[in-house]
C-alpha atoms as a PDB file:
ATOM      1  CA  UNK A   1    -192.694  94.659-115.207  1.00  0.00           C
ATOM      2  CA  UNK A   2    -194.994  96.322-117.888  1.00  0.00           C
ATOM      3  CA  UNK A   3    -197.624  94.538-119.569  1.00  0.00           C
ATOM      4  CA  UNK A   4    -198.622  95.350-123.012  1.00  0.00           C
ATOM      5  CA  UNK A   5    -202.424  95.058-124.327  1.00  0.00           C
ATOM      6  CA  UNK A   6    -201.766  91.794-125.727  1.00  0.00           C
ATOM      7  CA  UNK A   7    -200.741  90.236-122.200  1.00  0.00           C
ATOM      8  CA  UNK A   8    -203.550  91.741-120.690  1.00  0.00           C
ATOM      9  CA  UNK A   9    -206.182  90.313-122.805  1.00  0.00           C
ATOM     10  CA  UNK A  10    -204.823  86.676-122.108  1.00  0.00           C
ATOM     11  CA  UNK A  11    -206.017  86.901-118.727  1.00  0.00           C
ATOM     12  CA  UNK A  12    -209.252  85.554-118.451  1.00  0.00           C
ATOM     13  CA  UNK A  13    -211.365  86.979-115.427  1.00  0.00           C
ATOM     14  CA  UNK A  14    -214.766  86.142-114.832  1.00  0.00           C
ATOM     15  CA  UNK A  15    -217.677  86.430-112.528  1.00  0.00           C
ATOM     16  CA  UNK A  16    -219.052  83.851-109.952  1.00  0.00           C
ATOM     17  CA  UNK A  17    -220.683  82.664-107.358  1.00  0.00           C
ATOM     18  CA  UNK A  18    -219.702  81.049-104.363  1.00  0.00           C
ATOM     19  CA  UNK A  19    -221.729  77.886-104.048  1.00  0.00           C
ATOM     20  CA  UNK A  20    -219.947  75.712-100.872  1.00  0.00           C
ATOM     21  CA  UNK A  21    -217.291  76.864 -98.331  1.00  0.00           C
ATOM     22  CA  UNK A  22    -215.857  73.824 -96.392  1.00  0.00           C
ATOM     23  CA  UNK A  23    -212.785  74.252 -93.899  1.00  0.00           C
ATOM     24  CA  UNK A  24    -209.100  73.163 -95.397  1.00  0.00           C
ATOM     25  CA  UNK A  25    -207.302  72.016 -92.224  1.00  0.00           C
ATOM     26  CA  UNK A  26    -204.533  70.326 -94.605  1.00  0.00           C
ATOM     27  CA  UNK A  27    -203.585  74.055 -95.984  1.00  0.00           C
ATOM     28  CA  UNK A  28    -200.404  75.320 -94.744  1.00  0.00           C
ATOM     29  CA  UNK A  29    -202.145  78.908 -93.772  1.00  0.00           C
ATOM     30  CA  UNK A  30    -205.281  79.077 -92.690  1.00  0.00           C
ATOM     31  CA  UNK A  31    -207.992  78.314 -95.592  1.00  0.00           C
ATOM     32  CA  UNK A  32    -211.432  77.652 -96.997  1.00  0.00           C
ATOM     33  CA  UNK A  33    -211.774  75.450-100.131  1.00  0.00           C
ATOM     34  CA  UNK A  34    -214.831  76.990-102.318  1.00  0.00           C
ATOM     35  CA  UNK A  35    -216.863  75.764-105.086  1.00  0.00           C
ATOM     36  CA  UNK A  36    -217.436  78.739-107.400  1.00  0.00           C
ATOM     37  CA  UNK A  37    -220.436  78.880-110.112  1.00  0.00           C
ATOM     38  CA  UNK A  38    -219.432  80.432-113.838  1.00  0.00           C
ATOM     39  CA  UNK A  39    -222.188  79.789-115.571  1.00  0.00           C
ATOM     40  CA  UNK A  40    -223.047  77.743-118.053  1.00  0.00           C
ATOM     41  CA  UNK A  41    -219.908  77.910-120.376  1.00  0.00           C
ATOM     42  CA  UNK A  42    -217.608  77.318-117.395  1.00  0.00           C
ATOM     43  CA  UNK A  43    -219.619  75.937-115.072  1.00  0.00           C
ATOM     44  CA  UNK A  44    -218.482  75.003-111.098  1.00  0.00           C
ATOM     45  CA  UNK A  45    -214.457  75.691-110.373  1.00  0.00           C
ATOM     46  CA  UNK A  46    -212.770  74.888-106.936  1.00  0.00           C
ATOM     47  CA  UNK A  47    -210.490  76.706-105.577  1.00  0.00           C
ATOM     48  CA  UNK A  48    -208.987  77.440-102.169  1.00  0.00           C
ATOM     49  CA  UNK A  49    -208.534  81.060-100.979  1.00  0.00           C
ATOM     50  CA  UNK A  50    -206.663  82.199 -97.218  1.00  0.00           C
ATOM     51  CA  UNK A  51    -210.018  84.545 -96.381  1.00  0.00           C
ATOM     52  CA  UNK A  52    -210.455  83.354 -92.773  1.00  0.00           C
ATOM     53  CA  UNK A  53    -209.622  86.660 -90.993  1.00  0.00           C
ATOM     54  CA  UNK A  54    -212.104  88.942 -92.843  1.00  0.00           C
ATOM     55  CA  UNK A  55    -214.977  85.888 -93.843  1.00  0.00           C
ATOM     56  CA  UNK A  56    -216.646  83.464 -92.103  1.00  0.00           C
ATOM     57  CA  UNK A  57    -218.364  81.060 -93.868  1.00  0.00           C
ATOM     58  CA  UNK A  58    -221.627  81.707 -93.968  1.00  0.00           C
ATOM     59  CA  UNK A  59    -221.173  85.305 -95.997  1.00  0.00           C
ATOM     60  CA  UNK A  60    -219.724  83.755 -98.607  1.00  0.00           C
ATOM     61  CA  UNK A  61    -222.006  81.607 -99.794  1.00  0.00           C
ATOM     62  CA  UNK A  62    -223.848  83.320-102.333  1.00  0.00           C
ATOM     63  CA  UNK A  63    -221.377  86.385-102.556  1.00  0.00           C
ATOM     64  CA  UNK A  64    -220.551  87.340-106.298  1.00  0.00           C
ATOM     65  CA  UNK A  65    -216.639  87.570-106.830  1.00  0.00           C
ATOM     66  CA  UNK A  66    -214.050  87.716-109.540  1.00  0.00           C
ATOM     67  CA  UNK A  67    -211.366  84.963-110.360  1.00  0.00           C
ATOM     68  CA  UNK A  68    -208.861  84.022-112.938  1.00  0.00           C
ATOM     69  CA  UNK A  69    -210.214  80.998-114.976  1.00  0.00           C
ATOM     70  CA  UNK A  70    -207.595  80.202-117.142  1.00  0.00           C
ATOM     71  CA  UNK A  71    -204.043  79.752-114.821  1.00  0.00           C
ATOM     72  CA  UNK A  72    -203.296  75.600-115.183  1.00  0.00           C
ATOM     73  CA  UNK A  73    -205.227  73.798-112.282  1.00  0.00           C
ATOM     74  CA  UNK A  74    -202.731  73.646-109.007  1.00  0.00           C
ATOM     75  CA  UNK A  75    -202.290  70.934-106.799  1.00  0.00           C
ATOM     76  CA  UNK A  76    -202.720  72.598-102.936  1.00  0.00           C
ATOM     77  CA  UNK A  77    -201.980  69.457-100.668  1.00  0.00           C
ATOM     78  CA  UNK A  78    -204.714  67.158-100.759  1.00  0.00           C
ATOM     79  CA  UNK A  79    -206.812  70.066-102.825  1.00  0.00           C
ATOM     80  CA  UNK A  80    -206.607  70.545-106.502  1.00  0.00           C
ATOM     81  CA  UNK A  81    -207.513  74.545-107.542  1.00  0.00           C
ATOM     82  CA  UNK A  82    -208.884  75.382-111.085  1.00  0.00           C
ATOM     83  CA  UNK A  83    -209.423  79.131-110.613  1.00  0.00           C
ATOM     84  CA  UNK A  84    -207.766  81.765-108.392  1.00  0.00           C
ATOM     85  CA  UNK A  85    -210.202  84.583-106.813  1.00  0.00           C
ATOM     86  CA  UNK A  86    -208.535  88.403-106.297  1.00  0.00           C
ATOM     87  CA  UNK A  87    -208.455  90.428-103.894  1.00  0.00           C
ATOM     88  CA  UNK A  88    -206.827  93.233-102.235  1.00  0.00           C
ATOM     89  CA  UNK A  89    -204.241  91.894 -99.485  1.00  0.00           C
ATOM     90  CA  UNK A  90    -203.162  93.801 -96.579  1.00  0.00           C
ATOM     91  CA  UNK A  91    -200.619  91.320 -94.658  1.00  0.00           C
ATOM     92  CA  UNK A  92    -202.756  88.454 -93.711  1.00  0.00           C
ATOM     93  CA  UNK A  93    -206.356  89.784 -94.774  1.00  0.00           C
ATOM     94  CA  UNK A  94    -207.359  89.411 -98.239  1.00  0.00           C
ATOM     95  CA  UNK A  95    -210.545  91.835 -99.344  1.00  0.00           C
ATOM     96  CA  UNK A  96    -212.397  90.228-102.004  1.00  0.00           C
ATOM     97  CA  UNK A  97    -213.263  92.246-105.581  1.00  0.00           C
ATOM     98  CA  UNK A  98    -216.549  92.064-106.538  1.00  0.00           C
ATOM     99  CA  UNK A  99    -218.881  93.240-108.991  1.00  0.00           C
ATOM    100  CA  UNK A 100    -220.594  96.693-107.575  1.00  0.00           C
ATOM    101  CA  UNK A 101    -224.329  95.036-108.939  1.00  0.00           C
ATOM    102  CA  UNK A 102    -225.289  91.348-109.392  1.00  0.00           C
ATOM    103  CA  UNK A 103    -224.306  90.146-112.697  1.00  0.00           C
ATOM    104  CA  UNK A 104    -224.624  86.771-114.687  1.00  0.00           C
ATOM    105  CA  UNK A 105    -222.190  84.473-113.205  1.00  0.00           C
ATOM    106  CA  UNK A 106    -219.600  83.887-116.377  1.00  0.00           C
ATOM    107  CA  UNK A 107    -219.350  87.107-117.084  1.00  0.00           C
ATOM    108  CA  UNK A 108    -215.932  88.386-118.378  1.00  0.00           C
ATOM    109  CA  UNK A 109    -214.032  90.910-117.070  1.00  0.00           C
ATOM    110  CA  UNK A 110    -212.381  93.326-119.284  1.00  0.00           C
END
């Protein structure tokens, strides 16, 4: 499916920081649940990402990444999400994006 310019721009990706990874032994697939930093317009977003086999916890605190802020909140088991972080997936690993430099967390992606 094509998307036109219009589409596009209703996607709204920003820049943050991961704050807390905690374990999510409720998730179906192995998980982490993260709390995410967006600044000051957005502020902190959970979310819960199947990472496991690249990242240990530890890394990703403090790693910049990109997510999509504006999907509806999603109920994951026990876990409600409010932002969903990209990445490139090859079968079960997941490469986060990232900005190449640190940036202000909140910062849109266009």
């Amino acid at each position: 499916m094509e998307l036109n310019w219009n589409d596009f721009q209703k996607v709204d990706m920003r820049v943050g920081t991961i704050l807390e990874v905690l374990d999510f032994p409720e998730a179906r697939n192995p998980s982490y649940k993260l709390k995410i930093d967006f600044g000051v317009v957005l502020g902190i977003r959970k979310t819960s990402a199947q990472i496991t086999t690249l990242y240990n916890k530890e890394e990703l605190i403090g790693r910049q990444i990109i997510a999509v802020v504006n999907f509806p909140k999603k109920q994951i088991g026990p876990f409600m999400s409010e932002c969903l972080i990209l990445g490139a997936v090859e079968g079960k690993d997941v490469t986060l994006l990232h900005p190449g430099l640190e940036v202000e967390n909140g910062l849109k992606i266009s």
